[in-house]
C-alpha atoms as a PDB file:
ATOM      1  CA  UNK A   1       4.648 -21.364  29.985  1.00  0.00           C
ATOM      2  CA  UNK A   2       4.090 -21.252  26.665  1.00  0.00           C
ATOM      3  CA  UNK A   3       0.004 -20.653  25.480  1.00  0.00           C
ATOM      4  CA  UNK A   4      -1.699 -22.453  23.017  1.00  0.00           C
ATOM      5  CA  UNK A   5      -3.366 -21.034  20.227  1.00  0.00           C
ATOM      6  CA  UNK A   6      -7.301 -21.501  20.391  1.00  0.00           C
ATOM      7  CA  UNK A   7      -8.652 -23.273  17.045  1.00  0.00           C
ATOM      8  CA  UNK A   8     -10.816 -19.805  16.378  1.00  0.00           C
ATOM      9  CA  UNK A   9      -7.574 -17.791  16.383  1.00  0.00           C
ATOM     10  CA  UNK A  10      -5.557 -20.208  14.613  1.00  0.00           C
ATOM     11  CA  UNK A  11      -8.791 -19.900  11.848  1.00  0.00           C
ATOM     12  CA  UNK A  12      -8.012 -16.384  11.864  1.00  0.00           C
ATOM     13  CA  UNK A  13      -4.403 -15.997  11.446  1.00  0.00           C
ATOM     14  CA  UNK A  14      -4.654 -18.682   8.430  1.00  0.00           C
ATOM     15  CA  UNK A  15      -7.198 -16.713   6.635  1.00  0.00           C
ATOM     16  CA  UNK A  16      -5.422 -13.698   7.245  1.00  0.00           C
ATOM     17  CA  UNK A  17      -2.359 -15.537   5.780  1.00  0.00           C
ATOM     18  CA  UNK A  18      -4.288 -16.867   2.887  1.00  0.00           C
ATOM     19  CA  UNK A  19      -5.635 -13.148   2.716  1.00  0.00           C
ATOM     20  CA  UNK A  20      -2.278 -12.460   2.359  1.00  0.00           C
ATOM     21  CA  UNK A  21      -1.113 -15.078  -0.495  1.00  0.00           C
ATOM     22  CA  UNK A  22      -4.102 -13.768  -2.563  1.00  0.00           C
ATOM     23  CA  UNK A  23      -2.577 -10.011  -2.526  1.00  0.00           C
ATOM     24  CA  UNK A  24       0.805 -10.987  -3.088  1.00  0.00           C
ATOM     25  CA  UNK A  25       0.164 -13.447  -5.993  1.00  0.00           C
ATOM     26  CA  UNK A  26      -1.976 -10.548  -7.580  1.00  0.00           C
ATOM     27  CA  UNK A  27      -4.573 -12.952  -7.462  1.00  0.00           C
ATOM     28  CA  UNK A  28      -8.170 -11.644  -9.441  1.00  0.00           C
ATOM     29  CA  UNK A  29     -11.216 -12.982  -9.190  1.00  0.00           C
ATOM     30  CA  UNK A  30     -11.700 -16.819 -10.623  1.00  0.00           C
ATOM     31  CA  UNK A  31      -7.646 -17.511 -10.701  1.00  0.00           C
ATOM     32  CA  UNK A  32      -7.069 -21.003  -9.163  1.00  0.00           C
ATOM     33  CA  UNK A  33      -5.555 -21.193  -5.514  1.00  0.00           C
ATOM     34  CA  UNK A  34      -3.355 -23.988  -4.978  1.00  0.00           C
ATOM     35  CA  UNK A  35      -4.987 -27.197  -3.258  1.00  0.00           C
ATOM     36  CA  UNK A  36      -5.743 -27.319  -0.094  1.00  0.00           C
ATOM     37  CA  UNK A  37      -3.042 -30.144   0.843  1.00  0.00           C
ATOM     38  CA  UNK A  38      -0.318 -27.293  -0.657  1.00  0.00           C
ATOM     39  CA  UNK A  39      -1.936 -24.793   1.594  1.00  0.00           C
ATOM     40  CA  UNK A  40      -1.748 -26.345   4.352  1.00  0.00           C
ATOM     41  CA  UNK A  41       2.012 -27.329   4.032  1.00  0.00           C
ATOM     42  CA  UNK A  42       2.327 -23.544   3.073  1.00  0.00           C
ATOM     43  CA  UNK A  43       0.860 -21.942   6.120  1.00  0.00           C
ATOM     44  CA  UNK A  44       2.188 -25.480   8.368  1.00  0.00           C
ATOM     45  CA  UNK A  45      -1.332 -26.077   9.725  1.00  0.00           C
ATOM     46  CA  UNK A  46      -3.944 -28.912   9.391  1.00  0.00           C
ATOM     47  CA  UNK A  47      -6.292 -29.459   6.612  1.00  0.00           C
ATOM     48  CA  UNK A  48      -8.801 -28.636   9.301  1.00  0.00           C
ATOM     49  CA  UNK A  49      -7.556 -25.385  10.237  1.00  0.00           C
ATOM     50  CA  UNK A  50      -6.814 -24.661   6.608  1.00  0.00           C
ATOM     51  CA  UNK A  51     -10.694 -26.003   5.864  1.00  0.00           C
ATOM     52  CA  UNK A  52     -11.712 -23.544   8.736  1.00  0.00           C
ATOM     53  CA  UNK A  53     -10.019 -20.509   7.408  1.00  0.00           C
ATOM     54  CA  UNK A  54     -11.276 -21.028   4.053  1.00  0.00           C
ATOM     55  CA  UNK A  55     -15.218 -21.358   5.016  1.00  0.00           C
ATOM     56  CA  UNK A  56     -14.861 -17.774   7.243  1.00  0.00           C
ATOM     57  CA  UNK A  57     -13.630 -16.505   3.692  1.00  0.00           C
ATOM     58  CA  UNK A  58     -16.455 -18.001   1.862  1.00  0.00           C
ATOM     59  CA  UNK A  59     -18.534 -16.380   3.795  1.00  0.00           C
ATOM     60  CA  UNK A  60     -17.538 -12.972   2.656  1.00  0.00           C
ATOM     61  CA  UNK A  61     -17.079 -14.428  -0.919  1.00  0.00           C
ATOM     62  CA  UNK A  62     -13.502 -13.935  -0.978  1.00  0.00           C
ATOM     63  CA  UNK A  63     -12.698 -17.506  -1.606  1.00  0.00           C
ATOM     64  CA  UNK A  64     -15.028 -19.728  -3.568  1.00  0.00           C
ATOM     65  CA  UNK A  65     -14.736 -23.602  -2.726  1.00  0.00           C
ATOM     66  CA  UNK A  66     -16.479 -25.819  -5.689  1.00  0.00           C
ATOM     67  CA  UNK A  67     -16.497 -29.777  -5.999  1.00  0.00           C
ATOM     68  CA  UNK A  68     -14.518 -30.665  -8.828  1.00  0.00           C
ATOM     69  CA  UNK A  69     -12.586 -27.498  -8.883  1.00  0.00           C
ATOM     70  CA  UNK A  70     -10.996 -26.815  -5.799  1.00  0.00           C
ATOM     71  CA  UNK A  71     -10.302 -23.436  -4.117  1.00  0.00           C
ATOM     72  CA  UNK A  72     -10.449 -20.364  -6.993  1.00  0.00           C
ATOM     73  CA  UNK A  73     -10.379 -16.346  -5.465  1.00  0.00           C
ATOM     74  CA  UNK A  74     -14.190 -15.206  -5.516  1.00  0.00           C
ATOM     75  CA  UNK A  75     -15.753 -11.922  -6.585  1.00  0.00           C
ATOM     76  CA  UNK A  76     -16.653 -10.330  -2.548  1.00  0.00           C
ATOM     77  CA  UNK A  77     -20.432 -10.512  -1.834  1.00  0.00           C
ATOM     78  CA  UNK A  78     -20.936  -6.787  -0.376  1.00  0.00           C
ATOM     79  CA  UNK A  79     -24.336  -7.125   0.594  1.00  0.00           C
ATOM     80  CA  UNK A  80     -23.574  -9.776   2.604  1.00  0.00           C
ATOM     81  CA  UNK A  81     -19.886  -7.590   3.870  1.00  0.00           C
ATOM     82  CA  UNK A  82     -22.216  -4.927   4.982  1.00  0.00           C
ATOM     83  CA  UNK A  83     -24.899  -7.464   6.591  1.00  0.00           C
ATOM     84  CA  UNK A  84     -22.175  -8.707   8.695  1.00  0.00           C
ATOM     85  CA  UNK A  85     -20.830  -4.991   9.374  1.00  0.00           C
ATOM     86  CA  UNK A  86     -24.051  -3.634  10.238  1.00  0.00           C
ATOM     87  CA  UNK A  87     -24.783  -6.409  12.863  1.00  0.00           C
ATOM     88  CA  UNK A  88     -21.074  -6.487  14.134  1.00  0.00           C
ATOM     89  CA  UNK A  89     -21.168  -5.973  18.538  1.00  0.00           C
ATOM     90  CA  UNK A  90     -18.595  -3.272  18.432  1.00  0.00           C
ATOM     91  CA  UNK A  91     -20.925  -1.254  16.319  1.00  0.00           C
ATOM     92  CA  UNK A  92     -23.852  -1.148  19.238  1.00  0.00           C
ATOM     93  CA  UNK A  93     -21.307   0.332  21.313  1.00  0.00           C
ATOM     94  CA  UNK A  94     -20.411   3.666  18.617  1.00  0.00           C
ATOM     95  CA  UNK A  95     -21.553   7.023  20.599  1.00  0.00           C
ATOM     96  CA  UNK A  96     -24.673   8.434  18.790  1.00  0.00           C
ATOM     97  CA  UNK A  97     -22.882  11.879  17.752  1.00  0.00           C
ATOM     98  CA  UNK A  98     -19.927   9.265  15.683  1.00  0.00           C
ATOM     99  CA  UNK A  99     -22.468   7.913  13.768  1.00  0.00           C
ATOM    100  CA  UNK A 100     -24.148  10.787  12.796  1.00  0.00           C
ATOM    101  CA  UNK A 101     -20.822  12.592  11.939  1.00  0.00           C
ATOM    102  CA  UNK A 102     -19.813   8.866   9.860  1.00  0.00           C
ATOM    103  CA  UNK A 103     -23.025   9.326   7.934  1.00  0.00           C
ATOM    104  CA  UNK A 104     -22.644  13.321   7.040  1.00  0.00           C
ATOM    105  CA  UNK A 105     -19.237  11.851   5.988  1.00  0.00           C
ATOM    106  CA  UNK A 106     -20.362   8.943   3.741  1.00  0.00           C
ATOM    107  CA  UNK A 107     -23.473  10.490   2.299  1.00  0.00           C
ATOM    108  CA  UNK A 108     -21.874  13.872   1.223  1.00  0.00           C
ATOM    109  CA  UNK A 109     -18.942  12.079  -0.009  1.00  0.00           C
ATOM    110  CA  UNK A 110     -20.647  10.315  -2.460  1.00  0.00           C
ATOM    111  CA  UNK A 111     -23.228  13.080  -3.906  1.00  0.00           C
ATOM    112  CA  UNK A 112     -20.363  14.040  -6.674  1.00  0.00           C
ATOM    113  CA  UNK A 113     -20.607  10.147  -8.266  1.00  0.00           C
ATOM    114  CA  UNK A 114     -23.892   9.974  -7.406  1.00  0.00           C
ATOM    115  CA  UNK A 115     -24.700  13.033 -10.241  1.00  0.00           C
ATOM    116  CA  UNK A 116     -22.309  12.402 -12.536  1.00  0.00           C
ATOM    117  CA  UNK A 117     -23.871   8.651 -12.928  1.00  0.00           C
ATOM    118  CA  UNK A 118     -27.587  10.239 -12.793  1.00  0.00           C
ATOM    119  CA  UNK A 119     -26.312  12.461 -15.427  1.00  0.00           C
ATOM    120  CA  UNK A 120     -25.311   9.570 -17.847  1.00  0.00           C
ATOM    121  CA  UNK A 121     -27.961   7.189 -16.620  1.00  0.00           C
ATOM    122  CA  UNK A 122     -31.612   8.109 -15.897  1.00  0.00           C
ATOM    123  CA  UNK A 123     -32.118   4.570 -13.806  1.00  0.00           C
ATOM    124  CA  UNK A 124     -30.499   6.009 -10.946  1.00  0.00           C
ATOM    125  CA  UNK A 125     -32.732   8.926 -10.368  1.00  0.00           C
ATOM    126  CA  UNK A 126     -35.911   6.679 -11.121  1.00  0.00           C
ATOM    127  CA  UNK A 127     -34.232   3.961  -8.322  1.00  0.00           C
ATOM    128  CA  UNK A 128     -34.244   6.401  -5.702  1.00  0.00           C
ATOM    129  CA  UNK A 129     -37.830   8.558  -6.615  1.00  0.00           C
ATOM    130  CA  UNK A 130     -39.747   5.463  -6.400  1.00  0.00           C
ATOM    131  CA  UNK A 131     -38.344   4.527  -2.943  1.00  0.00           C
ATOM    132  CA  UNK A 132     -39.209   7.868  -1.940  1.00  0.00           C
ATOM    133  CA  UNK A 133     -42.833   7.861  -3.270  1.00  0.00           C
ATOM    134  CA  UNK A 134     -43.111   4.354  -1.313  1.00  0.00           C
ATOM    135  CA  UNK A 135     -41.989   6.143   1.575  1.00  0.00           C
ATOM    136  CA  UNK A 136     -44.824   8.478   1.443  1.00  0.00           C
ATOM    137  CA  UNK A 137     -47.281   5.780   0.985  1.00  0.00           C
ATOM    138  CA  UNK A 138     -45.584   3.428   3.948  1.00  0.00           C
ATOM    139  CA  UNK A 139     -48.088   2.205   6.575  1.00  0.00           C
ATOM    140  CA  UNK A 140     -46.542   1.585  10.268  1.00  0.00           C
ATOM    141  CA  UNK A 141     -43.134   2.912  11.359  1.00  0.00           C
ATOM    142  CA  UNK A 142     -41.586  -0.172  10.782  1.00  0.00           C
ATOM    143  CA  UNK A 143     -42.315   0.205   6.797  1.00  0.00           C
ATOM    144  CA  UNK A 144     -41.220   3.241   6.441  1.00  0.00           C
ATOM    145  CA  UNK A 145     -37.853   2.879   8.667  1.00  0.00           C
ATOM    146  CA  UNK A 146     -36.915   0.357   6.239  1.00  0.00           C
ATOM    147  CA  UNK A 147     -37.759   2.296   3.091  1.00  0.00           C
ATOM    148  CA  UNK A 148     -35.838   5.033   5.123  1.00  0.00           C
ATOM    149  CA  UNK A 149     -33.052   3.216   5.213  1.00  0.00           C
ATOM    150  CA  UNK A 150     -33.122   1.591   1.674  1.00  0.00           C
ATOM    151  CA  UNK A 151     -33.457   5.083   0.443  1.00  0.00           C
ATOM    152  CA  UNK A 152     -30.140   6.418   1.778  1.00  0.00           C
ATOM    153  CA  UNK A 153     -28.340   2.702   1.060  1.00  0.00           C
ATOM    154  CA  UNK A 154     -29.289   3.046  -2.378  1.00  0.00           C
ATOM    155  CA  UNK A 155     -28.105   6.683  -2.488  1.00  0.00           C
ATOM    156  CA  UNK A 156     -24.545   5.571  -1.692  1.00  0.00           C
ATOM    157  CA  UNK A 157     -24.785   2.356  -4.576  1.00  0.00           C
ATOM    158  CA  UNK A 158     -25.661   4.842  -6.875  1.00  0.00           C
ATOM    159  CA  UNK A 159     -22.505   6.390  -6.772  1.00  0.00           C
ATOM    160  CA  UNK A 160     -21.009   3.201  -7.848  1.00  0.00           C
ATOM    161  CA  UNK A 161     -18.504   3.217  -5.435  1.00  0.00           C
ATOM    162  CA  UNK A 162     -18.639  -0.400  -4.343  1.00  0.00           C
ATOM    163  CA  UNK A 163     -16.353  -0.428  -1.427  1.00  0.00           C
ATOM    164  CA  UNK A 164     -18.449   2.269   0.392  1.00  0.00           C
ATOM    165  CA  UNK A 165     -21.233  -0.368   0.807  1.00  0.00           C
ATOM    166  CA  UNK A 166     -19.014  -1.842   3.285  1.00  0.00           C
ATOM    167  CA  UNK A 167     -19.548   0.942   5.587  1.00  0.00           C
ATOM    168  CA  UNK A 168     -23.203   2.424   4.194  1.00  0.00           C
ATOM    169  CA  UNK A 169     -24.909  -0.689   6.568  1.00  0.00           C
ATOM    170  CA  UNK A 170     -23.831   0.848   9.207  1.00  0.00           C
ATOM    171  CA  UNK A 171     -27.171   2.234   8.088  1.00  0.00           C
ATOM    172  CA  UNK A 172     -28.328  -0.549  10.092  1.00  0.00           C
ATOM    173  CA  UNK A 173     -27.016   0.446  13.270  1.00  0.00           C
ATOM    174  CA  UNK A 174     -27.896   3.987  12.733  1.00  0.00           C
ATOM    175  CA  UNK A 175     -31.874   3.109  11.867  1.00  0.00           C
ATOM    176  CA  UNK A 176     -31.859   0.764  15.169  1.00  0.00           C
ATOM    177  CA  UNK A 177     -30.928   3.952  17.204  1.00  0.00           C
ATOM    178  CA  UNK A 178     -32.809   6.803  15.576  1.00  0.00           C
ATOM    179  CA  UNK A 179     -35.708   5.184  13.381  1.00  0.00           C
ATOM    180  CA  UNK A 180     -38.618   5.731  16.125  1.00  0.00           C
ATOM    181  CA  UNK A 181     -37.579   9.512  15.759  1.00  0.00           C
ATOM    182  CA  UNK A 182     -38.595   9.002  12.098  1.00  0.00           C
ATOM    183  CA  UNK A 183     -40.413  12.128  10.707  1.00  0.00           C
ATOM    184  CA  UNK A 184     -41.651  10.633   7.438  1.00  0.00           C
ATOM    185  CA  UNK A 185     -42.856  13.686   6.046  1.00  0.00           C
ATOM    186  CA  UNK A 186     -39.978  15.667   6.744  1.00  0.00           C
ATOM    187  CA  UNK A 187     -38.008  12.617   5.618  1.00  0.00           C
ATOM    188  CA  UNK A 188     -39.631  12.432   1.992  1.00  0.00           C
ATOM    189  CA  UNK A 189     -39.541  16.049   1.361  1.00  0.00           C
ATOM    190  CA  UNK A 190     -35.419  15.992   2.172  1.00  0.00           C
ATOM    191  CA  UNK A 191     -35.196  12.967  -0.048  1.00  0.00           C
ATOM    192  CA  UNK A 192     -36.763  14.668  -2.923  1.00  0.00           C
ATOM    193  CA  UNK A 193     -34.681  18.032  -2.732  1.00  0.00           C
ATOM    194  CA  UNK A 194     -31.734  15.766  -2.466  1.00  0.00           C
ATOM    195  CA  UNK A 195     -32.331  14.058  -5.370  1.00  0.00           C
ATOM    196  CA  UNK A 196     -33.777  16.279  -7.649  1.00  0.00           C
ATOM    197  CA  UNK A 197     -31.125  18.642  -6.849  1.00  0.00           C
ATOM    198  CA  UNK A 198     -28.059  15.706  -8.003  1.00  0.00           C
ATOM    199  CA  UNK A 199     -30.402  15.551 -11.290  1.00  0.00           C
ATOM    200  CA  UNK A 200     -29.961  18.722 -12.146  1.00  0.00           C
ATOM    201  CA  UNK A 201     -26.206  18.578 -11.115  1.00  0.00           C
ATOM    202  CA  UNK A 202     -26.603  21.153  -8.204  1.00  0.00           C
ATOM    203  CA  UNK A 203     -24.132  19.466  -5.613  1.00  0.00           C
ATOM    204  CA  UNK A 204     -23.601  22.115  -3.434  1.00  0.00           C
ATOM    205  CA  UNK A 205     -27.755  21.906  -2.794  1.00  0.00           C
ATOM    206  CA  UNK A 206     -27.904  18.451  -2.196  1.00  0.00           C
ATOM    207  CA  UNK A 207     -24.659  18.352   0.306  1.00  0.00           C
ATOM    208  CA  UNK A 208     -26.586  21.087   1.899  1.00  0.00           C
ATOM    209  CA  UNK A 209     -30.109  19.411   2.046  1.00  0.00           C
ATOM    210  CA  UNK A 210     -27.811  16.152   3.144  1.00  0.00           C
ATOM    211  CA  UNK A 211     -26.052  17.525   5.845  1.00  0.00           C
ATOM    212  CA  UNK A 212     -29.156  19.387   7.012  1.00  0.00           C
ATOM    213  CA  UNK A 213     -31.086  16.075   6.633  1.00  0.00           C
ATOM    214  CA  UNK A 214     -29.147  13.686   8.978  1.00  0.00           C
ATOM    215  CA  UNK A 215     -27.979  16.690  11.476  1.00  0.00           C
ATOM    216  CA  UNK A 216     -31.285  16.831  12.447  1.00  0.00           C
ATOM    217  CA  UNK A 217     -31.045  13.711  14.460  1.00  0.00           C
ATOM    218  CA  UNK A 218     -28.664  15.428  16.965  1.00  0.00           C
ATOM    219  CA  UNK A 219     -31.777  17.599  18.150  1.00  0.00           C
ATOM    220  CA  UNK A 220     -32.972  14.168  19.588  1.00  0.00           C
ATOM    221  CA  UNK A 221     -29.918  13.494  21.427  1.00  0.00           C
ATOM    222  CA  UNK A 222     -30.438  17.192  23.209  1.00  0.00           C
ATOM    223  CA  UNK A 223     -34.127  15.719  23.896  1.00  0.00           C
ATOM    224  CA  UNK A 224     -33.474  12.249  25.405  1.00  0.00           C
ATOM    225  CA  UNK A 225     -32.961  12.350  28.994  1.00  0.00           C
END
């Protein structure tokens, strides 16, 4: 007996075709995609699978859809790639230790660009001291998890390393778990060594203060029943 494919995984495997055309082609950002009708003969689907497959791309700004113009390749929206990461199901599931160990990995990876662009711009330092000094002036936990968490998302934009912001909301997930552990005090102080230490282009100190800063969270896990 042969299965039929479900209308949500048809969706899929078009946009993963479509995915696919845009690679290929050596498409960039505002080139034209052919019309939909063409697409849709390409890929041997419906309009209204082809229609589907192009709105779940939309959505992550990878295909841009304007009256008039037709279908073009769009610039990716990574705030909203990381909104949808962060919130993902399969991500409430990751074991407490993985995402401490993903965010040693992101974080220190990142404190190189992160001094070399404080080094050339004095905007990126600024950014992330006045998030801090909000931090230390939050009222309620709830304030200062988010600042918390803005803090150490803006730490990994400010290495300018655009792709990573896929992953840094995972931030999200990890602030969900830990946040009512927040020390805020303890929290500003690491901030500040962090970041004064990329000013003055002392990596090894900040990796240090870093690694120091998020391993912290595993004494919880040897306190939680």
């Amino acid at each position: 007996m042969i299965n039929a494919v479900g209308r949500t995984k048809l969706r899929d495997v078009v946009a993963g075709r479509l995915k696919s055309y845009i690679v290929d082609a050596n498409l960039k950002p505002g080139d034209r995609l052919p019309t939909e009708n063409d697409l849709a003969k390409r890929f041997g689907v419906s309009r209204l699978s082809l229609r589907e497959a192009t709105k779940s791309l939309e959505f992550l700004g990878i295909v841009e859809a304007r009256p008039g113009r037709g279908l073009s390749v769009g610039q990716v929206d990574m705030d909203r790639v990381t909104e949808y990461l962060g919130f993902h199901p399969a991500l409430q599931d990751v074991p407490p230790t993985v995402l401490i160990d993903t965010r040693v990995v992101l974080e220190a990876g990142v404190l190189p660009h992160v001094a070399r662009r404080m080094a050339a711009d004095a905007t990126a330092y600024e950014s992330l001291d006045g998030i801090n000094r909000k931090l230390g002036r939050a009222r309620g936990l709830a304030a200062a998890i988010e600042l918390d968490r803005t803090f150490h998302h803006e730490l990994i934009a400010a290495s300018g390393l655009t792709p990573f912001m896929a992953f840094g909301d995972l931030l999200a997930v990890f602030f969900r778990r830990f946040g009512e552990h927040l020390d805020v005090d303890a929290a500003v102080r690491g901030h500040q060594i962090i970041i004064d230490a990329l000013k003055a282009g002392d990596v090894a100190e900040a990796d240090r203060e870093v690694r120091l800063h998020i391993e912290n969270h595993r004494n919880f896990l040897e306190t939680t029943p």
